[in-house]
Every structure is written in structure tokens, then in C-alpha cells.
PDB file of N, CA and C in Angstrom:
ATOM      1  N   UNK A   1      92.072  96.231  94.206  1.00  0.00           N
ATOM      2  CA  UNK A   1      92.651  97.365  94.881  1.00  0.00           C
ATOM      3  C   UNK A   1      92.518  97.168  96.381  1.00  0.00           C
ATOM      4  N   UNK A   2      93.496  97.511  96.835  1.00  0.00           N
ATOM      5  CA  UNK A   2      93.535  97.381  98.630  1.00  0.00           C
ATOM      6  C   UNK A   2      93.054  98.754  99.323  1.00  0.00           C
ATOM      7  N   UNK A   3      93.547  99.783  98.783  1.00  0.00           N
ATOM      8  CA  UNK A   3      93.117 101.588  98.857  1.00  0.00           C
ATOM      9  C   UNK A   3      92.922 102.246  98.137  1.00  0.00           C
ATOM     10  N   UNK A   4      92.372 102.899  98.315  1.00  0.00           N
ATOM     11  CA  UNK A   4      92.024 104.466  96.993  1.00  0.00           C
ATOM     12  C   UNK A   4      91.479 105.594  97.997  1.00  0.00           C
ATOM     13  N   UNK A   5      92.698 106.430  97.742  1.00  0.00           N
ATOM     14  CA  UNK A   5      92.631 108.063  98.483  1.00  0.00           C
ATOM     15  C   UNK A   5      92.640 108.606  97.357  1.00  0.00           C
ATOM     16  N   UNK A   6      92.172 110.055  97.548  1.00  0.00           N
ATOM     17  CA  UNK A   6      92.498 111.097  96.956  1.00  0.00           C
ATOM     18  C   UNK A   6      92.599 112.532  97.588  1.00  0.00           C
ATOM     19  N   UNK A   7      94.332 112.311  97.002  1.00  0.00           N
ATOM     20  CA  UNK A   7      94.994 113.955  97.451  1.00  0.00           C
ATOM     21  C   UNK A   7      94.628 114.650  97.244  1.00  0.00           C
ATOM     22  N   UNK A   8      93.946 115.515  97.979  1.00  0.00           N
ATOM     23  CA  UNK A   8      93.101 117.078  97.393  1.00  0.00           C
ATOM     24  C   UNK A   8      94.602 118.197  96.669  1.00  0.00           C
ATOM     25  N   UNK A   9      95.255 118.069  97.221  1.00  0.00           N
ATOM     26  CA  UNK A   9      96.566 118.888  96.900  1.00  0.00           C
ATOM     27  C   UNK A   9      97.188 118.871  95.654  1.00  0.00           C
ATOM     28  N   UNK A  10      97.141 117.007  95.282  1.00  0.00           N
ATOM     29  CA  UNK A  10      97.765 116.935  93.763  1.00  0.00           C
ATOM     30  C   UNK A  10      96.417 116.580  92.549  1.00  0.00           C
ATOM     31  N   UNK A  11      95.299 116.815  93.580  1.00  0.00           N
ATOM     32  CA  UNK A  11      94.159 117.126  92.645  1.00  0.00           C
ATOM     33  C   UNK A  11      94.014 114.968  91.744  1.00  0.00           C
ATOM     34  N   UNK A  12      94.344 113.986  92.658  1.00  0.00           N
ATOM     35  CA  UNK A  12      94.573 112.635  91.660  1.00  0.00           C
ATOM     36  C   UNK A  12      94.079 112.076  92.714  1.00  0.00           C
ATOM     37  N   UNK A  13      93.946 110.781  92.130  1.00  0.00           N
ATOM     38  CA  UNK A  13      93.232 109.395  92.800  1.00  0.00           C
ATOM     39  C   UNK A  13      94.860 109.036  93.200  1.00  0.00           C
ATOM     40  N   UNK A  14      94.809 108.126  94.554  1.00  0.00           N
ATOM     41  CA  UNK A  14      96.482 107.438  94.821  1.00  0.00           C
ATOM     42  C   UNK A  14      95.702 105.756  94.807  1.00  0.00           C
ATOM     43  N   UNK A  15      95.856 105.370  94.291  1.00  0.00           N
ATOM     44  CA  UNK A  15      95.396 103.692  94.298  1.00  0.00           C
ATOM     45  C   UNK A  15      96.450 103.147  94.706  1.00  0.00           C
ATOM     46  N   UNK A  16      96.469 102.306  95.763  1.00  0.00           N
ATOM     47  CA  UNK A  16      97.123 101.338  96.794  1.00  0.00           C
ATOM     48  C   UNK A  16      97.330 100.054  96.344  1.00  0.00           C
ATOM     49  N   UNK A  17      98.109  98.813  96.415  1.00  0.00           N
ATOM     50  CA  UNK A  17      98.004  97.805  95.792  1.00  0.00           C
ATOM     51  C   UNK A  17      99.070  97.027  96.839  1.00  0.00           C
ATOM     52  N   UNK A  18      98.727  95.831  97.755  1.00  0.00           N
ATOM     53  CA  UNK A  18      99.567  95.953  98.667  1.00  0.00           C
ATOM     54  C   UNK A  18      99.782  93.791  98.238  1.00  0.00           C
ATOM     55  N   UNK A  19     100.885  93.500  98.384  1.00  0.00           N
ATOM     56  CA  UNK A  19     101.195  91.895  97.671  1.00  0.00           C
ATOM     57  C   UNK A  19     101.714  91.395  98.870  1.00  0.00           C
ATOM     58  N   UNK A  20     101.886  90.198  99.190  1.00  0.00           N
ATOM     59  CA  UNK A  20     102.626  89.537 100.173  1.00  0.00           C
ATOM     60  C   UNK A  20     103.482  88.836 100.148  1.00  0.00           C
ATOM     61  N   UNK A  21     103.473  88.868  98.304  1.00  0.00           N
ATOM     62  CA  UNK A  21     104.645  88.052  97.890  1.00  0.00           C
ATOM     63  C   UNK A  21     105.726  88.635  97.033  1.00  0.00           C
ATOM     64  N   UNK A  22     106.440  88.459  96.542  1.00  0.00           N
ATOM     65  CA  UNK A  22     107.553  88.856  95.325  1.00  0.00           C
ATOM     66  C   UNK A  22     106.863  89.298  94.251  1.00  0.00           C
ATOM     67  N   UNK A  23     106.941  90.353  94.042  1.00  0.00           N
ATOM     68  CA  UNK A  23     106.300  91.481  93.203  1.00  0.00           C
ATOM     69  C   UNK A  23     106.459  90.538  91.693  1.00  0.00           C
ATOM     70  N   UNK A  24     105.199  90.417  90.289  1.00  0.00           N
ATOM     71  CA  UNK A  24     105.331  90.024  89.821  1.00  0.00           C
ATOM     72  C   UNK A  24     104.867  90.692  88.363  1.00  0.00           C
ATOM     73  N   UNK A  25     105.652  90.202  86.804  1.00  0.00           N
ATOM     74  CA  UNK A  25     104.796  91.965  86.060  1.00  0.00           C
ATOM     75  C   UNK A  25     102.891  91.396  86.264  1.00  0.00           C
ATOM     76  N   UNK A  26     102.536  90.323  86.504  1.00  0.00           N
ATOM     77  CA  UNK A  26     100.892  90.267  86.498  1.00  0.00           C
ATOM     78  C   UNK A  26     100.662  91.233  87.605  1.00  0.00           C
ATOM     79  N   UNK A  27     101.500  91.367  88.840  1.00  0.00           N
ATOM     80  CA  UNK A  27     100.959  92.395  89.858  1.00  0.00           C
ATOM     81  C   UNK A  27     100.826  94.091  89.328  1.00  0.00           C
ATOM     82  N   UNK A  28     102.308  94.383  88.333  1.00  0.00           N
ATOM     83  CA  UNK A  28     102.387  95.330  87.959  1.00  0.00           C
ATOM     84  C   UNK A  28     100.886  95.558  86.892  1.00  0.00           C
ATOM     85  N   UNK A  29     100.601  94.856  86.181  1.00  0.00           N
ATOM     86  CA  UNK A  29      99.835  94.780  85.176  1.00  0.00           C
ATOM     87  C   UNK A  29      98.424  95.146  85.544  1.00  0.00           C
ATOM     88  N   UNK A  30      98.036  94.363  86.801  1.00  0.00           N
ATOM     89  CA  UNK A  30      96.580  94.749  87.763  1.00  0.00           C
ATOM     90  C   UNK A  30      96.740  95.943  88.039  1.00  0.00           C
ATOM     91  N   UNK A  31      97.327  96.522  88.694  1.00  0.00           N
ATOM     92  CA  UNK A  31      97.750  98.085  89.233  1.00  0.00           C
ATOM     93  C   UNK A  31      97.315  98.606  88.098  1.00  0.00           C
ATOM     94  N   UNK A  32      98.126  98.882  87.228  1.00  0.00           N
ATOM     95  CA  UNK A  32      97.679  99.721  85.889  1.00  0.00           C
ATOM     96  C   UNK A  32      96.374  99.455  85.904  1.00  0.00           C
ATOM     97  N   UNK A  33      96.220  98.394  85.543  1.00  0.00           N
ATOM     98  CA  UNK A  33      94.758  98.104  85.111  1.00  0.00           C
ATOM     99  C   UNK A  33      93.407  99.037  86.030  1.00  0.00           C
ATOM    100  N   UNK A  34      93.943  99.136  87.039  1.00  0.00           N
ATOM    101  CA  UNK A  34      93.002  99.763  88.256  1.00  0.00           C
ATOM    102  C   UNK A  34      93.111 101.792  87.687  1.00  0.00           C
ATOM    103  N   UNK A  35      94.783 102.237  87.969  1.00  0.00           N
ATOM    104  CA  UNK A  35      94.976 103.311  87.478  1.00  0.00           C
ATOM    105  C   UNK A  35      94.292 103.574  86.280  1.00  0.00           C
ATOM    106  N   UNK A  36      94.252 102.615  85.478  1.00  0.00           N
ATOM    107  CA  UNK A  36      93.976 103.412  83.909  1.00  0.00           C
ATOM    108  C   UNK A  36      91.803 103.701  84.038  1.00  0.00           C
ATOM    109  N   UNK A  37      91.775 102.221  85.297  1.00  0.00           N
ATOM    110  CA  UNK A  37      89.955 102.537  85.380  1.00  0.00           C
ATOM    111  C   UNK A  37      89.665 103.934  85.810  1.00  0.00           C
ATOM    112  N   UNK A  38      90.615 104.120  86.873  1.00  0.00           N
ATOM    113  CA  UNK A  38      90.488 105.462  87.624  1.00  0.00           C
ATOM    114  C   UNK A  38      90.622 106.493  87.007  1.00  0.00           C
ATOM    115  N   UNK A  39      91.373 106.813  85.907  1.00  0.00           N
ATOM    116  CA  UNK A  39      91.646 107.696  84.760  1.00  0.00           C
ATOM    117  C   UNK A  39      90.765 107.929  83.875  1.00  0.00           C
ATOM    118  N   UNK A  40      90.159 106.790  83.460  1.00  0.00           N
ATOM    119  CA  UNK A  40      89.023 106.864  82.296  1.00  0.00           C
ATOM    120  C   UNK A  40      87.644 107.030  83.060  1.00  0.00           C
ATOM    121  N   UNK A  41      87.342 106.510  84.056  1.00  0.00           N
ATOM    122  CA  UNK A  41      85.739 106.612  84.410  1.00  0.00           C
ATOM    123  C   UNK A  41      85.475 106.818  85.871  1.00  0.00           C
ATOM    124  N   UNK A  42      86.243 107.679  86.433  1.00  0.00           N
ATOM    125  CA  UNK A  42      86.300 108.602  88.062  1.00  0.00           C
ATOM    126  C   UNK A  42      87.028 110.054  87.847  1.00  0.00           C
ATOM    127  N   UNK A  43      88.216 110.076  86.773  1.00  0.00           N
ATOM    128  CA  UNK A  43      88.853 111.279  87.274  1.00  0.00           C
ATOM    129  C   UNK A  43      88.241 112.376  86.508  1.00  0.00           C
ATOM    130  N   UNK A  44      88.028 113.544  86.860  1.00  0.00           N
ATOM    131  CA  UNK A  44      87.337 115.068  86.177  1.00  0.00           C
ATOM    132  C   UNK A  44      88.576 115.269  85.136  1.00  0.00           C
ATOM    133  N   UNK A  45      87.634 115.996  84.005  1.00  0.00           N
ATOM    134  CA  UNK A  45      88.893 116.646  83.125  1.00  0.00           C
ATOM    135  C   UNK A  45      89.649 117.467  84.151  1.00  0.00           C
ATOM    136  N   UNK A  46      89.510 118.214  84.689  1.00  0.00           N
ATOM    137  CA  UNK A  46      90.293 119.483  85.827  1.00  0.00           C
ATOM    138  C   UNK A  46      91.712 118.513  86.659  1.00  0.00           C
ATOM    139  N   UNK A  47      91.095 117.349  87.075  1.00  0.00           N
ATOM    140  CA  UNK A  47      92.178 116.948  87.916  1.00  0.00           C
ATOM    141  C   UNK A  47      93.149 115.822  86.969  1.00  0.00           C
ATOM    142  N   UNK A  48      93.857 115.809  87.804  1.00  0.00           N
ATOM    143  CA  UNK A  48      95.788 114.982  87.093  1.00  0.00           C
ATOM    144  C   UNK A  48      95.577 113.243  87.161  1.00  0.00           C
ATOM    145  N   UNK A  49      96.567 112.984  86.452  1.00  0.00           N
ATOM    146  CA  UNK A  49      96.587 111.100  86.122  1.00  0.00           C
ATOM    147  C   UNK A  49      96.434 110.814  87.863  1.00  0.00           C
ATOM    148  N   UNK A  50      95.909 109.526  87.563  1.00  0.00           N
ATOM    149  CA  UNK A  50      95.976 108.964  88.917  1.00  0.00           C
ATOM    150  C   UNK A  50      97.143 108.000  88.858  1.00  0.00           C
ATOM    151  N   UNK A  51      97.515 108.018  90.536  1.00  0.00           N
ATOM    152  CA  UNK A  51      99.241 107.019  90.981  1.00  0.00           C
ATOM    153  C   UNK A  51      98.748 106.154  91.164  1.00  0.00           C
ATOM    154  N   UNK A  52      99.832 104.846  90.956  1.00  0.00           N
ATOM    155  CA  UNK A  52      99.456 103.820  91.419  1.00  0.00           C
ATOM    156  C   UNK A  52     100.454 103.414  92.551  1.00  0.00           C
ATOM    157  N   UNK A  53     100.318 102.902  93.690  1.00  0.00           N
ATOM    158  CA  UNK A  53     101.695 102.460  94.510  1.00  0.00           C
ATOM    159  C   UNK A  53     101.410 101.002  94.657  1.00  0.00           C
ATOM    160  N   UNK A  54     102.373 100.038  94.950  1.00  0.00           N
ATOM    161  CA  UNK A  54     102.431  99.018  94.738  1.00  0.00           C
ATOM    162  C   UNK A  54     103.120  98.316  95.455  1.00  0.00           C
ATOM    163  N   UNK A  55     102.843  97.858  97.008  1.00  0.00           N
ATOM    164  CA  UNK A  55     103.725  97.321  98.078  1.00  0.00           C
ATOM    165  C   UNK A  55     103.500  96.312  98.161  1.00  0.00           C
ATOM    166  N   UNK A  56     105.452  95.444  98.194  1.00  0.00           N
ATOM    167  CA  UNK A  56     105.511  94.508  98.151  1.00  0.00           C
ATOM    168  C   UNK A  56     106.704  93.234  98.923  1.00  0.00           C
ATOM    169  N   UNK A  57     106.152  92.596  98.950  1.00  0.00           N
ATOM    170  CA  UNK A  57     107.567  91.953 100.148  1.00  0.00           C
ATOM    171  C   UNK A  57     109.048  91.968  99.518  1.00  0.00           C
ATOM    172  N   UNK A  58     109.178  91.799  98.344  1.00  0.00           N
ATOM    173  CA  UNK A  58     110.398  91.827  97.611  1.00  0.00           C
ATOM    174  C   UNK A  58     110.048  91.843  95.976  1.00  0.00           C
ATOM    175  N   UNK A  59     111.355  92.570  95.733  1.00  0.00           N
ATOM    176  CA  UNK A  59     110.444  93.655  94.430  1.00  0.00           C
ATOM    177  C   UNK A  59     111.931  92.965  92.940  1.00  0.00           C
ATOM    178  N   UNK A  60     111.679  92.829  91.986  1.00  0.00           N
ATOM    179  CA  UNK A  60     113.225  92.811  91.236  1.00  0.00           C
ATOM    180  C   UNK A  60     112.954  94.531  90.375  1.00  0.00           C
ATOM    181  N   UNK A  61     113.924  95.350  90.928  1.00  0.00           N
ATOM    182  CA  UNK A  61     113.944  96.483  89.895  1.00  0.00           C
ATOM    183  C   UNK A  61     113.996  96.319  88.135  1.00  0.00           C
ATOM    184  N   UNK A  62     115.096  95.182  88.073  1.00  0.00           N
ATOM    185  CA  UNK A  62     114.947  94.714  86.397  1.00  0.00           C
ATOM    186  C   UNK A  62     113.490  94.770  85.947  1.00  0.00           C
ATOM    187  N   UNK A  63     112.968  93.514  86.473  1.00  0.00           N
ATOM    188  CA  UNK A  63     111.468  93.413  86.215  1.00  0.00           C
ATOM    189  C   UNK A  63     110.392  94.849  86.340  1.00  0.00           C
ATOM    190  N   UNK A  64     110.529  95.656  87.202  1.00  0.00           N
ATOM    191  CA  UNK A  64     110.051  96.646  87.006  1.00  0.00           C
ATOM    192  C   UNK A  64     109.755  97.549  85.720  1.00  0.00           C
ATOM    193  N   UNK A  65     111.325  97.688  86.029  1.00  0.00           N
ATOM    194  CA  UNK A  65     111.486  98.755  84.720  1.00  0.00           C
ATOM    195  C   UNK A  65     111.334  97.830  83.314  1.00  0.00           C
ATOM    196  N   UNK A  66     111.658  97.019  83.392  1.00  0.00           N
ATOM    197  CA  UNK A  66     110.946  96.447  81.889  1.00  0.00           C
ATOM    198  C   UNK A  66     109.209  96.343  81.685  1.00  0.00           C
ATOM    199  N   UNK A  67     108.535  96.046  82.437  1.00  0.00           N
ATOM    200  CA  UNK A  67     107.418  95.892  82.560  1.00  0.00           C
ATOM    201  C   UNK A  67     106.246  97.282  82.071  1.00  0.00           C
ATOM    202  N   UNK A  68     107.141  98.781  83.563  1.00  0.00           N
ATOM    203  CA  UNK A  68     106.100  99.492  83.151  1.00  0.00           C
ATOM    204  C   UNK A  68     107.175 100.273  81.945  1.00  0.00           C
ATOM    205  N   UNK A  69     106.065 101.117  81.484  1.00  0.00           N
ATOM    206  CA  UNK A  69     106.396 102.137  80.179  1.00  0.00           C
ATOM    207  C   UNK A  69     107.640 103.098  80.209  1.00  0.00           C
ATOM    208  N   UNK A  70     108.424 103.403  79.621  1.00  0.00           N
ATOM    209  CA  UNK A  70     109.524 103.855  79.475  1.00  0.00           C
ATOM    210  C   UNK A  70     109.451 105.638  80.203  1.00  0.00           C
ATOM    211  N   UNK A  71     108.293 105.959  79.790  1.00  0.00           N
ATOM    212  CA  UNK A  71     108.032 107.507  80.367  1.00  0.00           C
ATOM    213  C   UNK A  71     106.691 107.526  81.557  1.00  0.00           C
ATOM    214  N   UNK A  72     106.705 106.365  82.200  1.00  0.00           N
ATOM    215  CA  UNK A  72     105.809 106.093  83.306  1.00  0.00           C
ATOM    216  C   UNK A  72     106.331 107.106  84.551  1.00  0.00           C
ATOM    217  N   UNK A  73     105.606 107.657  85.060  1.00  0.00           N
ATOM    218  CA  UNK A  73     105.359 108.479  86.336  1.00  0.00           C
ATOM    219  C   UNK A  73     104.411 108.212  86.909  1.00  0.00           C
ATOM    220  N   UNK A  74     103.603 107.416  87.076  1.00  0.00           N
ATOM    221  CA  UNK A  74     102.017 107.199  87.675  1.00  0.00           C
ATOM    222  C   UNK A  74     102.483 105.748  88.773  1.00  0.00           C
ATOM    223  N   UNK A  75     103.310 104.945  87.887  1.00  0.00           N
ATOM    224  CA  UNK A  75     103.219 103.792  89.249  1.00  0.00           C
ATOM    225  C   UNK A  75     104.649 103.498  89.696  1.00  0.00           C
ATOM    226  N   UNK A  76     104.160 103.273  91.182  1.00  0.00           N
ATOM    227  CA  UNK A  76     105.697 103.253  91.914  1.00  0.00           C
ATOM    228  C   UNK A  76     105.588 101.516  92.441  1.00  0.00           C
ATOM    229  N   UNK A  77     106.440 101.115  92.701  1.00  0.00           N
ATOM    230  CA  UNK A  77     106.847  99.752  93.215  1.00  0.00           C
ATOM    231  C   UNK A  77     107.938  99.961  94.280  1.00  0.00           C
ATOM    232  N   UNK A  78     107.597  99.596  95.412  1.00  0.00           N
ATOM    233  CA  UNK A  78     108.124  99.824  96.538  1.00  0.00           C
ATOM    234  C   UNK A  78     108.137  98.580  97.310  1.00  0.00           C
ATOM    235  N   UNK A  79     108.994  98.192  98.048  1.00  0.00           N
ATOM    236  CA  UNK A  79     109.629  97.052  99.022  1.00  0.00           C
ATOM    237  C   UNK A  79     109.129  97.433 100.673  1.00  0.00           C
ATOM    238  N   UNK A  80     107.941  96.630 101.206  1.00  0.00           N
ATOM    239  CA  UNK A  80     108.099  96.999 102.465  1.00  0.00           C
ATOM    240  C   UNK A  80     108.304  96.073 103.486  1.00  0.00           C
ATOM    241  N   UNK A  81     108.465  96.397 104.401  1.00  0.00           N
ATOM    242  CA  UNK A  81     109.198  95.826 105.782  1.00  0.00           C
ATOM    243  C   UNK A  81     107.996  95.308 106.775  1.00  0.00           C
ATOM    244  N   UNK A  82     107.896  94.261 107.143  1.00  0.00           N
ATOM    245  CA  UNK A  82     107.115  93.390 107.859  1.00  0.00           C
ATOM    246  C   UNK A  82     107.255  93.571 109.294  1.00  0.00           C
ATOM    247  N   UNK A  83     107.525  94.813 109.820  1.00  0.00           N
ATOM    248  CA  UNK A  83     107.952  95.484 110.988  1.00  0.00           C
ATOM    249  C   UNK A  83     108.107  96.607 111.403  1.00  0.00           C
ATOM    250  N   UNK A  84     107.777  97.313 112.306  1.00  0.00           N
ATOM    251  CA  UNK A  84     108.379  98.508 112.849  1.00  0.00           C
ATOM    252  C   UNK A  84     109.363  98.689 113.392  1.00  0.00           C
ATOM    253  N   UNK A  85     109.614 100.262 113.241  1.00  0.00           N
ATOM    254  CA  UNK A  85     111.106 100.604 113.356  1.00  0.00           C
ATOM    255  C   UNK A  85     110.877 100.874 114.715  1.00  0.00           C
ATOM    256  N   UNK A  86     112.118 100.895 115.868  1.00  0.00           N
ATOM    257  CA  UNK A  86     111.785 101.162 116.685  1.00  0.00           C
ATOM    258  C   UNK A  86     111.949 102.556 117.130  1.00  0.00           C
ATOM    259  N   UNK A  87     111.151 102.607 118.495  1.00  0.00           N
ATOM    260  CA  UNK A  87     111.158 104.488 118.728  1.00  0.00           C
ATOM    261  C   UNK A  87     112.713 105.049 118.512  1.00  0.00           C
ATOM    262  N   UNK A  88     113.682 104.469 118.853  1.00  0.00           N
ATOM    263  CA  UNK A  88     115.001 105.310 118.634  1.00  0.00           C
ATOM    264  C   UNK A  88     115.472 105.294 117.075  1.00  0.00           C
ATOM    265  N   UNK A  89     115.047 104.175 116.370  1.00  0.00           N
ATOM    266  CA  UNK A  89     115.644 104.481 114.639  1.00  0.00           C
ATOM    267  C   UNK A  89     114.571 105.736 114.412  1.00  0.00           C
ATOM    268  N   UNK A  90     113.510 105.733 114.808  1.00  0.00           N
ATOM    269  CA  UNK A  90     112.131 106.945 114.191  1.00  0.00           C
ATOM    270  C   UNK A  90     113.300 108.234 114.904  1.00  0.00           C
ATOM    271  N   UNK A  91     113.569 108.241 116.023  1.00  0.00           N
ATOM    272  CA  UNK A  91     113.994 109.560 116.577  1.00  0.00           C
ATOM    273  C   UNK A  91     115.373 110.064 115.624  1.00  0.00           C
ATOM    274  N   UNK A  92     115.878 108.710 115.342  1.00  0.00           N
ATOM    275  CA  UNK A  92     117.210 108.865 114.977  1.00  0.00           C
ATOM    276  C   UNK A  92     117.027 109.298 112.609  1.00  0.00           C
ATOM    277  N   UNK A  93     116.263 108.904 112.233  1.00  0.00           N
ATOM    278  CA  UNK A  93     115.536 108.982 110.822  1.00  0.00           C
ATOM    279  C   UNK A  93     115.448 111.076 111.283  1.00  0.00           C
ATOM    280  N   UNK A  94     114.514 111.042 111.982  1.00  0.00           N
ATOM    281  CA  UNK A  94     114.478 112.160 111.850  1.00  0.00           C
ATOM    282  C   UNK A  94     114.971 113.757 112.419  1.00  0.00           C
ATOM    283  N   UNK A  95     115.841 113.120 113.019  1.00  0.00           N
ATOM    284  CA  UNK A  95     117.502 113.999 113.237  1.00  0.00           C
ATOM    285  C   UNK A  95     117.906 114.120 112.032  1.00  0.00           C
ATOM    286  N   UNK A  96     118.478 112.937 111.584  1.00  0.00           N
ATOM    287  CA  UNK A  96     119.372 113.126 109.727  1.00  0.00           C
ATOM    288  C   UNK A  96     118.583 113.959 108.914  1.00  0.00           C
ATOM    289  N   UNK A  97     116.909 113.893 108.817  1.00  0.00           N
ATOM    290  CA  UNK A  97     116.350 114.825 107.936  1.00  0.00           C
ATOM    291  C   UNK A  97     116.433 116.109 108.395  1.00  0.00           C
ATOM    292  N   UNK A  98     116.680 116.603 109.594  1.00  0.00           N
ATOM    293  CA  UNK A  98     116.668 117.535 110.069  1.00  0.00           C
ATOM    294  C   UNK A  98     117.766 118.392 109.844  1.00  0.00           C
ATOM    295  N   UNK A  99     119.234 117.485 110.098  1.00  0.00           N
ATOM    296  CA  UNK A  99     120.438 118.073 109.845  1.00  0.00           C
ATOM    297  C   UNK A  99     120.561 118.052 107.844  1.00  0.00           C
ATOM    298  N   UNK A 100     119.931 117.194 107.317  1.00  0.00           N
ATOM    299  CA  UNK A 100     119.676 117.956 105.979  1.00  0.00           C
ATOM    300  C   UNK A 100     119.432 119.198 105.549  1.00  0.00           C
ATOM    301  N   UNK A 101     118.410 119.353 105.817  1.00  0.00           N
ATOM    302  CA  UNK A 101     117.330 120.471 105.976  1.00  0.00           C
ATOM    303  C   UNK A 101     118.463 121.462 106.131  1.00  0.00           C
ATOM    304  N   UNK A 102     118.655 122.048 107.566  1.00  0.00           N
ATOM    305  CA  UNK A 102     119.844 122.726 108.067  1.00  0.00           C
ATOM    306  C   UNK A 102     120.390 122.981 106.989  1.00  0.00           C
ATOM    307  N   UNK A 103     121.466 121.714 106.501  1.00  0.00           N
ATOM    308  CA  UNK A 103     122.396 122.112 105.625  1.00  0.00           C
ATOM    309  C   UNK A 103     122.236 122.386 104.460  1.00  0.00           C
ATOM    310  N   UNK A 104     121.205 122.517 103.917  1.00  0.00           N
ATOM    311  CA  UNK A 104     120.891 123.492 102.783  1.00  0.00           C
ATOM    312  C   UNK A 104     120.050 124.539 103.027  1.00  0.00           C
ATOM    313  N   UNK A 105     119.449 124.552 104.132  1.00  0.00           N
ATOM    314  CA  UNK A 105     119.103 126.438 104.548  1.00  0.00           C
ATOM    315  C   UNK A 105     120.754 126.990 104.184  1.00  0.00           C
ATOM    316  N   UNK A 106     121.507 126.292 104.944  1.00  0.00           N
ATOM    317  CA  UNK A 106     123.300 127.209 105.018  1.00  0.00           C
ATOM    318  C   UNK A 106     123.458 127.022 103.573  1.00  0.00           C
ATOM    319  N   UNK A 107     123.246 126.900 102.926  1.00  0.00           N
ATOM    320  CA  UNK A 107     124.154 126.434 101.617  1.00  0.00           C
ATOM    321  C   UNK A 107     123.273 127.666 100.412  1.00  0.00           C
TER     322      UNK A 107
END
């Protein structure tokens, strides 16, 4: 495991899992493996499954979805970027969420 937070809000462990290479199902497979520790011998009966996230330089969705479980909600596989955005895409990202927003207050 690379992180382990826990959201007081969704009451779960978030376990982190961060690759440098092309996401693979053994990567998917460790993740679980970590989630399911966190589930069985850290989480209280009171609080919810723990997530797993799973960042990676390049991901195949096929492989994903075959890999984890058909009614999986706990682990995500995500593609990240070896860079920052710069200050005007950040300013400009969050204009569009903004004029979202807007347009379903109106709606």
C-alpha cells in the first residue's frame, strides 16, 4: 500500500495504490488483497467496506472490468498524468464546473 486515509464522512478506510507502470490484473489483485485486509481486521462493524484506488500510468478498461467482480464498488482504477495542469487549465476546469452548477440550479 502507498496510502491509507480514512474518511470520517463515509465512515471507510480509502487505501491508495499508486503503479508506474501499465496497470496489470496482479496490480488489481494486490489492491484487493489490501482492501479485503482492511475489511476483515481494521474496519468496526458500525463503519462501511473499505475503497480501494489504484493509480496508474496507463490503465486497459477491458482488463479492468474483467478482472474485478461484476458488482464491485470498492475499487477504482484510474489513469494519472505525470504533470501539472497549468494555472489557466485549473482556472479554466473550474469555470465549466461552475457554469454546470448554474445550469442546473436554472433547470
Amino acid at each position: 500500500m502507498d496510502l491509507v486515509f480514512y474518511n470520517r464522512l463515509l465512515q471507510s478506510f480509502v487505501v491508495i495504490e499508486i503503479k508506474t507502470q501499465k496497470l496489470t490484473h496482479q496490480d488489481i489483485g494486490q489492491l484487493q488483497m489490501y482492501v479485503n485486509y482492511y475489511d476483515r481486521y481494521e474496519k468496526q462493524s458500525y463503519e462501511n467496506p473499505s475503497i480501494g484506488i489504484l493509480l496508474c500510468t496507463d490503465k486497459n478498461d477491458a482488463m479492468v472490468k474483467i478482472t474485478l467482480p461484476e458488482n464491485n464498488n470498492t475499487i477504482i482504477a484510474s489513469k494519472y498524468q505525470l504533470y501539472l495542469p497549468s494555472e489557466q487549465q485549473l482556472i479554466d476546469e473550474v469555470k465549466k464546473e461552475i457554469e454546470k452548477l448554474d445550469n442546473n440550479i436554472e433547470q
